[in-house]
Protein backbone atom coordinates (compact mmCIF):
# COMPACT_ATOMS: atom_id res chain seq x y z
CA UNK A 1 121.06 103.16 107.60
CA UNK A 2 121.63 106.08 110.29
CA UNK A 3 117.96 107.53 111.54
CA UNK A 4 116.11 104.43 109.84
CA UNK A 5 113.01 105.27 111.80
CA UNK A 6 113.10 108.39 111.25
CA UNK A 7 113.44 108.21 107.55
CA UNK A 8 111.35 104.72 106.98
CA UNK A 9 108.34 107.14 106.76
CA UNK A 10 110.08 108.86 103.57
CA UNK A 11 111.03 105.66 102.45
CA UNK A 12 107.83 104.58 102.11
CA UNK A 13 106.48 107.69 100.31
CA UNK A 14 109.21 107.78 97.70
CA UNK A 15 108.12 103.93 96.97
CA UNK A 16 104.32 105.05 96.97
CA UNK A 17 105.32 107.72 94.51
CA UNK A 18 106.82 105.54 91.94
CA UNK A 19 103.98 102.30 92.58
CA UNK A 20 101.55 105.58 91.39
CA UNK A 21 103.46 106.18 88.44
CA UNK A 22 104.30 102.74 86.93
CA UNK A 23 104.95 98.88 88.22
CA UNK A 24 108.23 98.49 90.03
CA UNK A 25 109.96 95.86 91.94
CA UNK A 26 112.10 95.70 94.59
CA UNK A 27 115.42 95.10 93.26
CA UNK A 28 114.73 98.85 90.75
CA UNK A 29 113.00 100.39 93.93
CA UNK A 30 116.67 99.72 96.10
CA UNK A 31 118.80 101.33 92.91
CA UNK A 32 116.11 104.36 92.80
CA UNK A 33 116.43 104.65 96.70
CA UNK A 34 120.42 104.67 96.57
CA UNK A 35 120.47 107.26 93.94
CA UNK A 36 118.27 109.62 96.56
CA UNK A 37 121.16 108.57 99.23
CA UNK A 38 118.92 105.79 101.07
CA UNK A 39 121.19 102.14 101.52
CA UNK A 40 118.40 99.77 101.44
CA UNK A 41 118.98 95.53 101.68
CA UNK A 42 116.48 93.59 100.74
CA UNK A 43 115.94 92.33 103.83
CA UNK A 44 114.88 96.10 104.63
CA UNK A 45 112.70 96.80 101.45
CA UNK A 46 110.65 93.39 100.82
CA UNK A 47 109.31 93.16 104.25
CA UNK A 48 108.40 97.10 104.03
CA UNK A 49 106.65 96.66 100.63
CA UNK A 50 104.75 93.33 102.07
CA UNK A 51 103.62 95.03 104.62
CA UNK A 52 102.44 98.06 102.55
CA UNK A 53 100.69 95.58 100.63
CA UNK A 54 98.90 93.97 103.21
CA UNK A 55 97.97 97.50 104.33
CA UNK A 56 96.63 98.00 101.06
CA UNK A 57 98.82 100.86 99.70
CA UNK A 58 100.29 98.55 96.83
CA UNK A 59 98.75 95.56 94.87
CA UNK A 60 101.10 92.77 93.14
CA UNK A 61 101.67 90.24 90.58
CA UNK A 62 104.41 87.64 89.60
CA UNK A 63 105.64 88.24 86.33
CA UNK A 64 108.00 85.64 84.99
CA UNK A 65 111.63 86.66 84.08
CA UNK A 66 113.35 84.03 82.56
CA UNK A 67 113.24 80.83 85.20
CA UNK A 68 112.51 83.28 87.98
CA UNK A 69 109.16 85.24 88.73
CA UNK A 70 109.76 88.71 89.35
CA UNK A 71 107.46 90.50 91.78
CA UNK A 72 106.00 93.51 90.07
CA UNK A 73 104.06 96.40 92.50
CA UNK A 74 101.38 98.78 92.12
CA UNK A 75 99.26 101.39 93.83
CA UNK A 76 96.20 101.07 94.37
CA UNK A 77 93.56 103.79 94.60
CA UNK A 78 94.11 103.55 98.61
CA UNK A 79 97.64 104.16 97.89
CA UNK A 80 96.85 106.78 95.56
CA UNK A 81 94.78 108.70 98.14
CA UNK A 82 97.51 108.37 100.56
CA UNK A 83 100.06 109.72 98.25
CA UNK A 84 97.72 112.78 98.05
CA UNK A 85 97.17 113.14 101.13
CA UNK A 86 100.64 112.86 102.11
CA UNK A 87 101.71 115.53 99.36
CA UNK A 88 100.07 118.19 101.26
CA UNK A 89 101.27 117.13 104.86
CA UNK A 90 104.86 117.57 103.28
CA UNK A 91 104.49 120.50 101.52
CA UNK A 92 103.26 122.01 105.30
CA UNK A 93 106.21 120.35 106.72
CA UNK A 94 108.65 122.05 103.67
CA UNK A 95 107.15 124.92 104.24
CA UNK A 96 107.83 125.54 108.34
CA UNK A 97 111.01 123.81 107.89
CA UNK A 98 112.39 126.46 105.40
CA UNK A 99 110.66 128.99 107.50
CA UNK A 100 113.02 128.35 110.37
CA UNK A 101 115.99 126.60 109.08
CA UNK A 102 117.63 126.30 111.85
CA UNK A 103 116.15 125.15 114.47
């Protein structure tokens, strides 16, 4: 994906956003990320969401699909902070960008 680093940061808000509002998992998360324009793998997304785990941003569980176990994720109330948090620095950041468009 062109500007991954710049983006990964909006990447990882958009998946905070959605762990807030219900349980996802990876394979939804990638569909809901292409529809915003964002061409995750899963090689890009799984380590991303361990890590934001680890970090304690998400929680998980195994639920079992048929043979396979699919990994469901959360946020947790650290997460949820975060995600509020985060709301205001990028309504600031909306805000001076529209201000001066063109810069």
């Amino acid at each position: 994906m062109e500007h991954q680093d710049l983006l990964s940061g909006l990447i990882r808000l958009h998946v905070l956003h959605h762990a807030a509002q219900e349980e996802l998992y990876g394979q939804w998360m990638i569909e809901e990320l292409a529809r915003h324009g964002y061409k995750l793998s899963a090689g890009t997304l799984y380590p991303m969401l361990r890590s934001m785990e680890k970090k304690g941003y998400l929680t998980s569980k195994g639920h079992r699909v048929g043979r396979s176990v699919r990994r469901m994720y959360r946020a947790t109330p650290l997460g949820r902070k975060a995600l509020e948090m985060a709301r205001g620095k990028v309504r600031e950041l909306i805000g001076e960008m529209m201000e001066h468009p063109h810069t």
